[in-house]
C-alpha atoms as a PDB file:
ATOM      1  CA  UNK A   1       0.000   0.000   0.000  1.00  0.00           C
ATOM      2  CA  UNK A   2       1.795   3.262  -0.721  1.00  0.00           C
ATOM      3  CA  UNK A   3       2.130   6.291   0.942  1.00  0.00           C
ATOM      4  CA  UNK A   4       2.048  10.118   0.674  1.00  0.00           C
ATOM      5  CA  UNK A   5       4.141  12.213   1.970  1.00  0.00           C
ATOM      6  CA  UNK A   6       5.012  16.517   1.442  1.00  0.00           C
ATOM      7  CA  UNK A   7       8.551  17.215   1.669  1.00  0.00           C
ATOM      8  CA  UNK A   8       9.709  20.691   2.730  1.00  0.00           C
ATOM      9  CA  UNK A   9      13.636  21.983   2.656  1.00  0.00           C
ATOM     10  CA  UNK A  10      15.096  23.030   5.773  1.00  0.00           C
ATOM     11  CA  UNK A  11      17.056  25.451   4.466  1.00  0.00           C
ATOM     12  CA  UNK A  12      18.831  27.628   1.701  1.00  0.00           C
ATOM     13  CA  UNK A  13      21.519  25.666   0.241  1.00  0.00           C
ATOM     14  CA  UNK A  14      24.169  26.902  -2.538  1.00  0.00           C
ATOM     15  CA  UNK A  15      25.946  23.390  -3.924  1.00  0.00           C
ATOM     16  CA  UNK A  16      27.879  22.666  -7.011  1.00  0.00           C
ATOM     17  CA  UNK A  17      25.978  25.521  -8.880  1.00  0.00           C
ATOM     18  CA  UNK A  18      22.526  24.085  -7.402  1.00  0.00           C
ATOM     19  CA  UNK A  19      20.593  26.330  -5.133  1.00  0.00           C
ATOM     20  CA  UNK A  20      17.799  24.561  -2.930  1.00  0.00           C
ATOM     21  CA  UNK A  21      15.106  26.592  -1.035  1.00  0.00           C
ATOM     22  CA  UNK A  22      12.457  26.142   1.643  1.00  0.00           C
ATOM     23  CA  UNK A  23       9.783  27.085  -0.996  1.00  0.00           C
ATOM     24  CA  UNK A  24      10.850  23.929  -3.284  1.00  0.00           C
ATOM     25  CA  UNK A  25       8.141  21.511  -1.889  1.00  0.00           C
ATOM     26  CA  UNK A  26       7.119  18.452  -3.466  1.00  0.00           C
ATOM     27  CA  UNK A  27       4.432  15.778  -2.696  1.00  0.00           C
ATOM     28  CA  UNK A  28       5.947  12.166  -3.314  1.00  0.00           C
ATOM     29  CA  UNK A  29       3.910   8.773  -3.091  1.00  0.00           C
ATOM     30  CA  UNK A  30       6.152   6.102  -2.413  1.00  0.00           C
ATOM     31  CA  UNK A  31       5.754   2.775  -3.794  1.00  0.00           C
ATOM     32  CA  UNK A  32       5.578   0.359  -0.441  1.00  0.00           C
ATOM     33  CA  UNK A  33       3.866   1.576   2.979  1.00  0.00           C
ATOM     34  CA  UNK A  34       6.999   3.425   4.758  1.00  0.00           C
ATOM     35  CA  UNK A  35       7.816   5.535   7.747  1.00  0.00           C
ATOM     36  CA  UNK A  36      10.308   7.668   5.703  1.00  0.00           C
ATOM     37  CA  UNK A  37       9.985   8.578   1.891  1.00  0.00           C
ATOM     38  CA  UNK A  38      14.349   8.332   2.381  1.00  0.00           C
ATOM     39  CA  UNK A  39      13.633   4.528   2.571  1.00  0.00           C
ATOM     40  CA  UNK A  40      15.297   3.168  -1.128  1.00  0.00           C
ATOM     41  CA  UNK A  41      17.903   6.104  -1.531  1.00  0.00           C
ATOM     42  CA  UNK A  42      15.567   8.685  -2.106  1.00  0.00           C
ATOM     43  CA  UNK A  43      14.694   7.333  -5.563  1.00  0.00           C
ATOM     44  CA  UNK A  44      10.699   8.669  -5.708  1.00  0.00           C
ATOM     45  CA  UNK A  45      12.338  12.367  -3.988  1.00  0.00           C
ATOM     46  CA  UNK A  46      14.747  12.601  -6.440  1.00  0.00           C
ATOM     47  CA  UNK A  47      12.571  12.016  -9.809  1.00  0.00           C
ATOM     48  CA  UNK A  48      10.040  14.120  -7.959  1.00  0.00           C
ATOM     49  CA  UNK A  49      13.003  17.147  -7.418  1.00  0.00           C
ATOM     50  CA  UNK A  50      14.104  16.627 -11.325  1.00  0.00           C
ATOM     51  CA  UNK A  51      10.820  16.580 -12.824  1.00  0.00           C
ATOM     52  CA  UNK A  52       8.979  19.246 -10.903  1.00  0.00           C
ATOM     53  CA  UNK A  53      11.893  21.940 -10.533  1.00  0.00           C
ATOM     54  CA  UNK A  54      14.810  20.615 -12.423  1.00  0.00           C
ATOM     55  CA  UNK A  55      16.977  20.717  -9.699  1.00  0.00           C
ATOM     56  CA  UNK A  56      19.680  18.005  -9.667  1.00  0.00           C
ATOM     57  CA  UNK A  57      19.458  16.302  -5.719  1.00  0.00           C
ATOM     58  CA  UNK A  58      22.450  13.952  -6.509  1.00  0.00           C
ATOM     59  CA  UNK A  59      24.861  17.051  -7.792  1.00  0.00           C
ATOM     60  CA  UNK A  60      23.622  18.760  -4.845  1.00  0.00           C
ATOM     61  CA  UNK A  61      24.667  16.649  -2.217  1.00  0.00           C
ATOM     62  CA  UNK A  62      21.591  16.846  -0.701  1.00  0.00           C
ATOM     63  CA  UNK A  63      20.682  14.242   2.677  1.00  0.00           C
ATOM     64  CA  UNK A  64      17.794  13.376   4.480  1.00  0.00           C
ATOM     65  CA  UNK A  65      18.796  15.843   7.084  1.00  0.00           C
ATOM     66  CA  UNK A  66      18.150  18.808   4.462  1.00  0.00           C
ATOM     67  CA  UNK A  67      14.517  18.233   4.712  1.00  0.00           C
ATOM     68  CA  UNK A  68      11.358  17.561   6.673  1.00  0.00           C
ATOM     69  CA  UNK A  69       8.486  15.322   5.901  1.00  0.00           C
ATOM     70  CA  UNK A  70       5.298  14.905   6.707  1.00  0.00           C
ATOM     71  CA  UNK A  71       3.054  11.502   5.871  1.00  0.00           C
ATOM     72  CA  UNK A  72      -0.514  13.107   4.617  1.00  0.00           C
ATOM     73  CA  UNK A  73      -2.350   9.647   4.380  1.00  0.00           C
END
């Protein structure tokens, strides 16, 4: 059963010619029922990242830690 979940940036971050903001929110739906959408390396956050805003999460070093979640159902 999968799972929703809205993903908010901590913070401003500046990496490798990326730039990351709070206001880059995205709403991912993972593909198994999980506690974290972080669960298979981020796979369904990072398509989610490219597709809606272009921005590159592996070039940007980004980590779990850069962001907050929240499950929605």
């Amino acid at each position: 059963m999968p799972r929703v979940f809205l993903i908010t940036p901590t913070r401003i971050k500046h990496t490798n010619g990326t730039i990351l903001t709070p206001e880059m929110t995205v709403t991912v739906t993972t593909k198994m029922h999980v506690s974290t959408p972080f669960y298979n390396g981020a796979a369904e956050v990072i398509e989610a990242y490219m597709r809606i805003y272009g921005f590159d999460y592996k070039k940007a070093c980004c980590h779990q830690n850069d962001f907050t979640f929240k499950a929605l159902g």
